[in-house]
N, C-alpha and C. Protein backbone atom coordinates (compact mmCIF):
# COMPACT_ATOMS: atom_id res chain seq x y z
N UNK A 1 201.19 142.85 142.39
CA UNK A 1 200.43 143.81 141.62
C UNK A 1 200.84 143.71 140.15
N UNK A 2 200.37 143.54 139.26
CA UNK A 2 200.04 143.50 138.26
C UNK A 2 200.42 144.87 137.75
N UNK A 3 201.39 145.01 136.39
CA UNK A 3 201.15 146.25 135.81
C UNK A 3 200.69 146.57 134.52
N UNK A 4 199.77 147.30 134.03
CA UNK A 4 198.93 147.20 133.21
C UNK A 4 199.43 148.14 132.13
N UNK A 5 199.72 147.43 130.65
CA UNK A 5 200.43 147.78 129.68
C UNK A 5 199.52 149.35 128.99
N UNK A 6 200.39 149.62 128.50
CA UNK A 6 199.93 151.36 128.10
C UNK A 6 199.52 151.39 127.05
N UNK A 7 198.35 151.90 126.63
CA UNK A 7 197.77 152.32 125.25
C UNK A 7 198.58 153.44 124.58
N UNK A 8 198.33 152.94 123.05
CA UNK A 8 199.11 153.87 122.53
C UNK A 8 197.90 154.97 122.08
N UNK A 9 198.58 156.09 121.43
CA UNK A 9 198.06 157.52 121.30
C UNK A 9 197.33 157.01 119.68
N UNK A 10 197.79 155.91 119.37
CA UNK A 10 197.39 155.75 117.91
C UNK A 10 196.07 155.32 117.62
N UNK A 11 195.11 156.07 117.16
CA UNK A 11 193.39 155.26 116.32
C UNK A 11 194.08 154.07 116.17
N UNK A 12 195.13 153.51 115.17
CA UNK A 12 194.73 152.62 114.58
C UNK A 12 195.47 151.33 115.59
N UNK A 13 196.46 151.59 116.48
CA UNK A 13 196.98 150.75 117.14
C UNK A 13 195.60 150.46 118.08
N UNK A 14 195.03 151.93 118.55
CA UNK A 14 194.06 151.54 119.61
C UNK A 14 192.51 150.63 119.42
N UNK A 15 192.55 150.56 117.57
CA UNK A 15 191.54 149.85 116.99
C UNK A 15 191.60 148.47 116.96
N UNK A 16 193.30 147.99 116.69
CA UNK A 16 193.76 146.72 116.84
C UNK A 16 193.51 146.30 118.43
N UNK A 17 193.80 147.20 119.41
CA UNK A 17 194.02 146.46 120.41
C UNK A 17 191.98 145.42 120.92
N UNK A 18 191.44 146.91 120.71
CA UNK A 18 190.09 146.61 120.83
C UNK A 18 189.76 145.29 120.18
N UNK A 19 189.94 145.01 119.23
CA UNK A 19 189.19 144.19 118.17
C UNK A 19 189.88 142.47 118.41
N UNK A 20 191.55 142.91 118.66
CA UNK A 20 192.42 141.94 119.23
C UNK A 20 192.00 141.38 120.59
N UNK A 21 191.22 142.28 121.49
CA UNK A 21 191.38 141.97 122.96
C UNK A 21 190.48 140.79 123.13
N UNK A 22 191.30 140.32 124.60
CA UNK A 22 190.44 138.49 124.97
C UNK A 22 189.08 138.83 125.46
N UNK A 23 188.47 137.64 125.38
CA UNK A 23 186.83 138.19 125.90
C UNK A 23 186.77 138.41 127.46
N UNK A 24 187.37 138.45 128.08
CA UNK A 24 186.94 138.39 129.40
C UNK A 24 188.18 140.03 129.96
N UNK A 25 188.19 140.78 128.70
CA UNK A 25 188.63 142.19 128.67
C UNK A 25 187.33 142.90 127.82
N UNK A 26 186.78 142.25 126.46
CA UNK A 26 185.89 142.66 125.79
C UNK A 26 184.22 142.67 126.68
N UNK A 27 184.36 142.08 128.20
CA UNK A 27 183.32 142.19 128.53
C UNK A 27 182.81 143.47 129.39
N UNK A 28 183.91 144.52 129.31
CA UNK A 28 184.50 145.44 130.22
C UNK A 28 183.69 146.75 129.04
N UNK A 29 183.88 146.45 127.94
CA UNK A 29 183.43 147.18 127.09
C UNK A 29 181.96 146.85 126.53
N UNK A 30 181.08 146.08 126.55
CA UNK A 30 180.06 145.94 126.99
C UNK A 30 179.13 146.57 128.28
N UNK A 31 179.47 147.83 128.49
CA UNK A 31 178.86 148.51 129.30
C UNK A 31 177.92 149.69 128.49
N UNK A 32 177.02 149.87 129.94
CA UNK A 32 175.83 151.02 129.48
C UNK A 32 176.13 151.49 130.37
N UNK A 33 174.96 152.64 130.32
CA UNK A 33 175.13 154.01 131.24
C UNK A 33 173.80 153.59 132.17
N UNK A 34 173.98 153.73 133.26
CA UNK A 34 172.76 153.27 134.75
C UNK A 34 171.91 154.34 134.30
N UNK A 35 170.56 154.50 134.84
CA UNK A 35 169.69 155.33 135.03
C UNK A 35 170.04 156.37 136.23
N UNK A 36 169.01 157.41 136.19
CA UNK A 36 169.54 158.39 137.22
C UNK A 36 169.28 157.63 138.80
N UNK A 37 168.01 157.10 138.76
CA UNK A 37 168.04 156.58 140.46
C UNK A 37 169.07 155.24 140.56
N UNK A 38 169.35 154.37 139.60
CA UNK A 38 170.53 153.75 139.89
C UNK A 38 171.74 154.07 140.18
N UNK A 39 172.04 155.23 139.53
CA UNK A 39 173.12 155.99 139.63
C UNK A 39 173.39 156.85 140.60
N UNK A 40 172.07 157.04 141.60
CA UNK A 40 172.03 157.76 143.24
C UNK A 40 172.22 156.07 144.08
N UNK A 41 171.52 155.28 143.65
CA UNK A 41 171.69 154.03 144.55
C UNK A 41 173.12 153.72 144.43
N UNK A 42 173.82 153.71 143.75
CA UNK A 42 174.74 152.51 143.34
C UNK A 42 176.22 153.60 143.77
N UNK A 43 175.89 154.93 142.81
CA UNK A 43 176.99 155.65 142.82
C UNK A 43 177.65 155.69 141.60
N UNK A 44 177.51 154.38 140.68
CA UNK A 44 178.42 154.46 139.37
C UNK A 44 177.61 154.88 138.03
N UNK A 45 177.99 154.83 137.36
CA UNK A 45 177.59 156.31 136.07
C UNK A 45 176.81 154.98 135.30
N UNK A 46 177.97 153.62 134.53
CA UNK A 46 178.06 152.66 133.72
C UNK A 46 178.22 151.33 134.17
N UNK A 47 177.69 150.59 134.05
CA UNK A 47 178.04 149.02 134.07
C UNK A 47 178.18 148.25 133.14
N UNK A 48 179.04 147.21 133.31
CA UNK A 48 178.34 146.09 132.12
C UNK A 48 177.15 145.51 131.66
N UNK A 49 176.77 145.14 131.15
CA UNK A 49 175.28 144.36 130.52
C UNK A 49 175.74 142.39 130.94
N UNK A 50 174.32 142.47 130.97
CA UNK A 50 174.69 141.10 130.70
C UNK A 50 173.23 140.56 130.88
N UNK A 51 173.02 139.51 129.95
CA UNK A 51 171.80 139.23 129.47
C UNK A 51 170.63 138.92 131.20
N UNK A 52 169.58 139.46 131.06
CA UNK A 52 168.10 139.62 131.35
C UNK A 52 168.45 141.14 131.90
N UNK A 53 169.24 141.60 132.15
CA UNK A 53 168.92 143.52 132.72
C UNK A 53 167.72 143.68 131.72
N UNK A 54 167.21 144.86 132.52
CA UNK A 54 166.24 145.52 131.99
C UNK A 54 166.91 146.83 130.82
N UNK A 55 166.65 147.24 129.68
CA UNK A 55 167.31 148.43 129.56
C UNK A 55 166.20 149.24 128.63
N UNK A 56 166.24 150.69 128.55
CA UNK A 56 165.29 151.39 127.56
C UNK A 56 166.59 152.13 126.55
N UNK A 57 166.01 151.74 125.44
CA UNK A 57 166.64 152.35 124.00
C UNK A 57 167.02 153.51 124.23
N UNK A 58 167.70 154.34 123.72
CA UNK A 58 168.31 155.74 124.13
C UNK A 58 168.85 156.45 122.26
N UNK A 59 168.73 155.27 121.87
CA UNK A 59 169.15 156.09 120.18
C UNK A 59 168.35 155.14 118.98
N UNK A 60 168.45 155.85 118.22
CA UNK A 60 167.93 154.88 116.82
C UNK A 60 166.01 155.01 116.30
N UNK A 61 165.99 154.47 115.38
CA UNK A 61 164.40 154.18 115.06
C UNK A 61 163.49 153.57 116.65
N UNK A 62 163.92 152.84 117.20
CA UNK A 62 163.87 152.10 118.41
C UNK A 62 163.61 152.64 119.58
N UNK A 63 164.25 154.20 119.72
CA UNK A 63 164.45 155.16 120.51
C UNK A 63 163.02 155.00 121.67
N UNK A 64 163.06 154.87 123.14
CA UNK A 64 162.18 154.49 123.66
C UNK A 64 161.62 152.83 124.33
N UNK A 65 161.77 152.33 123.19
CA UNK A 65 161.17 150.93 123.55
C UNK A 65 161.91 150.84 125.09
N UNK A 66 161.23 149.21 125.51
CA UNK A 66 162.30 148.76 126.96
C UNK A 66 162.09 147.72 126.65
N UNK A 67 162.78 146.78 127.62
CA UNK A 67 163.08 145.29 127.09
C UNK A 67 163.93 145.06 127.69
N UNK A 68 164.42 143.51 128.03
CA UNK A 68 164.62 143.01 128.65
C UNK A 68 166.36 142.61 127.72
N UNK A 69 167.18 142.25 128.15
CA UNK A 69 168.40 141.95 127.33
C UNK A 69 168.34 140.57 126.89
N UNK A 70 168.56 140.27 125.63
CA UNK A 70 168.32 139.03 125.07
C UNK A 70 169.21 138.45 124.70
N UNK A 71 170.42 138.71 124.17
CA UNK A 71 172.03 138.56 123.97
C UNK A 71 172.92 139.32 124.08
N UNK A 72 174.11 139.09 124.50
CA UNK A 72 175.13 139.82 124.70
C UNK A 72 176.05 139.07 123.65
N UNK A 73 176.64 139.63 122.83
CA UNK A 73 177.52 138.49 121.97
C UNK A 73 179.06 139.66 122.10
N UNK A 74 179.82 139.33 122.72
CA UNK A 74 181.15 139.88 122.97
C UNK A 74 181.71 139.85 121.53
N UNK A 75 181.58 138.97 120.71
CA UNK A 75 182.88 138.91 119.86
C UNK A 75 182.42 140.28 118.60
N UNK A 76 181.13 140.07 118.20
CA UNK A 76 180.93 141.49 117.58
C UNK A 76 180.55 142.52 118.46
N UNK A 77 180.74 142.59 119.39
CA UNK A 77 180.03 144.02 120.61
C UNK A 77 178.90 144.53 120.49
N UNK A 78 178.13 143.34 120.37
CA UNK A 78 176.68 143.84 120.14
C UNK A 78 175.45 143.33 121.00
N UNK A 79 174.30 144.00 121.24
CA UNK A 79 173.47 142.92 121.98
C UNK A 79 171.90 142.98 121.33
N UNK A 80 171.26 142.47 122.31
CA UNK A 80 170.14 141.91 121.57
C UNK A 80 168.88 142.51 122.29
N UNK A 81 167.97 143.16 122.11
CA UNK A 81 167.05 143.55 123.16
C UNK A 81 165.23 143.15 122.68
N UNK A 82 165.04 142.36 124.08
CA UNK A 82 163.24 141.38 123.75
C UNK A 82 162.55 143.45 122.88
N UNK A 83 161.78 143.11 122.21
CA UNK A 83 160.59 143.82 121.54
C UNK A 83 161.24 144.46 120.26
N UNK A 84 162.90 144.65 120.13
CA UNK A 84 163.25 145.44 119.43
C UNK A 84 164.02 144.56 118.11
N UNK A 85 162.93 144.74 116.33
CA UNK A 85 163.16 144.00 115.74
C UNK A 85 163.21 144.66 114.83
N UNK A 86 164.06 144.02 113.55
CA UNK A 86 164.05 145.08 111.90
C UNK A 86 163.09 143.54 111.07
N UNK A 87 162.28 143.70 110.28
CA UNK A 87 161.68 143.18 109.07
C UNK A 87 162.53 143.00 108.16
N UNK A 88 162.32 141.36 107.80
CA UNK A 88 163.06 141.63 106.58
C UNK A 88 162.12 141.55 104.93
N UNK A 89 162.51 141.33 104.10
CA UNK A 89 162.28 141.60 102.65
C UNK A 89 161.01 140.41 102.83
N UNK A 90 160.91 139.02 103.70
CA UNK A 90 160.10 138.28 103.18
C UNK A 90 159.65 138.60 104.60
N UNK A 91 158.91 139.78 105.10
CA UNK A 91 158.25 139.73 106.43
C UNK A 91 158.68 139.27 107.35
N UNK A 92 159.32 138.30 108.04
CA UNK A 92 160.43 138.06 108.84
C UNK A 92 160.47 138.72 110.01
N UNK A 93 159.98 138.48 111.23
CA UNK A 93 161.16 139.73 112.17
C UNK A 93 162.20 139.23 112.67
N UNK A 94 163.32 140.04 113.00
CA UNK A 94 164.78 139.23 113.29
C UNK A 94 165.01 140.48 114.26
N UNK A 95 165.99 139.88 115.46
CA UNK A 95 166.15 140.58 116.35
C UNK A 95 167.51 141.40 116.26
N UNK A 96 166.95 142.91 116.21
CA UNK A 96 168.25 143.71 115.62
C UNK A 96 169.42 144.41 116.61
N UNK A 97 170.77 143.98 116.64
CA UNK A 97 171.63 144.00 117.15
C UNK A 97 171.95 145.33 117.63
N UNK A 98 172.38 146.29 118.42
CA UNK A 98 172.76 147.28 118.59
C UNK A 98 173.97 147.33 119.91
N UNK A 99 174.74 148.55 119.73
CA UNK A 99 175.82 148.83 120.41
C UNK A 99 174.93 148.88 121.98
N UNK A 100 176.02 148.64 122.68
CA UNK A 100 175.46 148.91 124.23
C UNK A 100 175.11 150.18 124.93
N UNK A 101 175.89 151.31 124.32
CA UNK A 101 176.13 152.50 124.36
C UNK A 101 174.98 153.32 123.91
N UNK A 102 174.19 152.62 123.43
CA UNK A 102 173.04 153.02 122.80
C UNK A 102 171.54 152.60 123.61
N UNK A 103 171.87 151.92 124.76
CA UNK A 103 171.10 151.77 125.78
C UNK A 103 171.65 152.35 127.54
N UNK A 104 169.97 152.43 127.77
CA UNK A 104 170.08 152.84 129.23
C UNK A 104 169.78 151.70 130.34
N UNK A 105 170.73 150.92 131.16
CA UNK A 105 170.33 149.76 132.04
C UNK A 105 168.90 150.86 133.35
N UNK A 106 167.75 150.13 133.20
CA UNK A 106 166.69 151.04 134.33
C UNK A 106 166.24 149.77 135.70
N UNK A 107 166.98 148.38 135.30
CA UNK A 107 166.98 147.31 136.00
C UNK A 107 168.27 146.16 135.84
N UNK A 108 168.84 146.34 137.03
CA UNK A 108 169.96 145.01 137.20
C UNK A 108 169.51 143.96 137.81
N UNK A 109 169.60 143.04 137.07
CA UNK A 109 169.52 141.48 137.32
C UNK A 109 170.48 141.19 138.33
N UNK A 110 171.03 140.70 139.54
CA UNK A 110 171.09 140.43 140.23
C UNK A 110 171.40 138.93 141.12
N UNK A 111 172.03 138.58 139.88
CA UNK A 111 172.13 136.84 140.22
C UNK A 111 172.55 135.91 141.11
N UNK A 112 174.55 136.38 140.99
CA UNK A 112 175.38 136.16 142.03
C UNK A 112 175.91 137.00 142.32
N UNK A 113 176.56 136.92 143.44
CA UNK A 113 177.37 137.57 144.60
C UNK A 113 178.87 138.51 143.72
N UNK A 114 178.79 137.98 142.86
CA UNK A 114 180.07 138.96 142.10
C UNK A 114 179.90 139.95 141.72
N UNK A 115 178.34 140.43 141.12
CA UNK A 115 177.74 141.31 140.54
C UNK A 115 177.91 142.27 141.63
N UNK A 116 176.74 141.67 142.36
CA UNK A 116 176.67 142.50 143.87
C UNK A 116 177.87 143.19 144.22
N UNK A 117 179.33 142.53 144.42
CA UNK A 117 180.29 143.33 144.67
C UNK A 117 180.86 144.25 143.81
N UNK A 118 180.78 143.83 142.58
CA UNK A 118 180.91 144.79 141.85
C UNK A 118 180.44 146.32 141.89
N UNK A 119 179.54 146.29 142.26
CA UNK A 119 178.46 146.96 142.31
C UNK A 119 178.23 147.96 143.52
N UNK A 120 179.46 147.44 144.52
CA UNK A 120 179.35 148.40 145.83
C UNK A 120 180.62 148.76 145.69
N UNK A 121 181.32 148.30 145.15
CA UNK A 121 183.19 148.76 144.92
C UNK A 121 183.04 150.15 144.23
């Protein structure tokens, strides 16, 4: 058994650790909050993301849209969602990044068998 080192009480230690942590800890924090009938199916509140879930916007100008997940990029904690875009200065649309926390997963993708267990644990 493994023992798992203790966070400190400190913002700023606990900002380092975040920003410091390996990606395959940073993917742990890449989670959203399930919908309500997922959350009767499944039992759990939050999951991780991970690119094609389905998710609907929950904050921002954006608020509403749905879409499909288009990137997950761990190293800035941000992701990417199909329909949801900012304009830029020369007309442009570019696909605008937002926290995960700021979406609702209303469909899990379903790929391999790890998910799945995840998912009944």
């Amino acid at each position: 058994m493994r023992m798992k080192a203790k966070m400190s009480k400190q913002p700023r230690k606990q900002r380092k650790a975040r920003y410091n942590a390996p990606l395959h800890i940073r993917h742990k924090y890449m989670s959203a909050a399930l919908s309500m009938d997922l959350r009767g199916k499944y039992g759990k509140r939050s999951f991780p993301l991970r690119k094609g879930d389905t998710v609907v916007v929950m904050r921002g100008d954006s608020r509403g849209k749905e879409g499909k997940v288009r990137t997950v990029d761990l190293k800035r904690e941000k992701i990417t969602v199909e329909g949801v875009v900012i304009s830029r200065s020369d007309l442009s649309e570019v696909p605008r990044p937002m926290h995960p926390s700021n979406v609702m997963i209303t469909k899990i993708e379903l790929k391999d068998k790890q998910r799945e267990s995840a998912l009944s644990r």
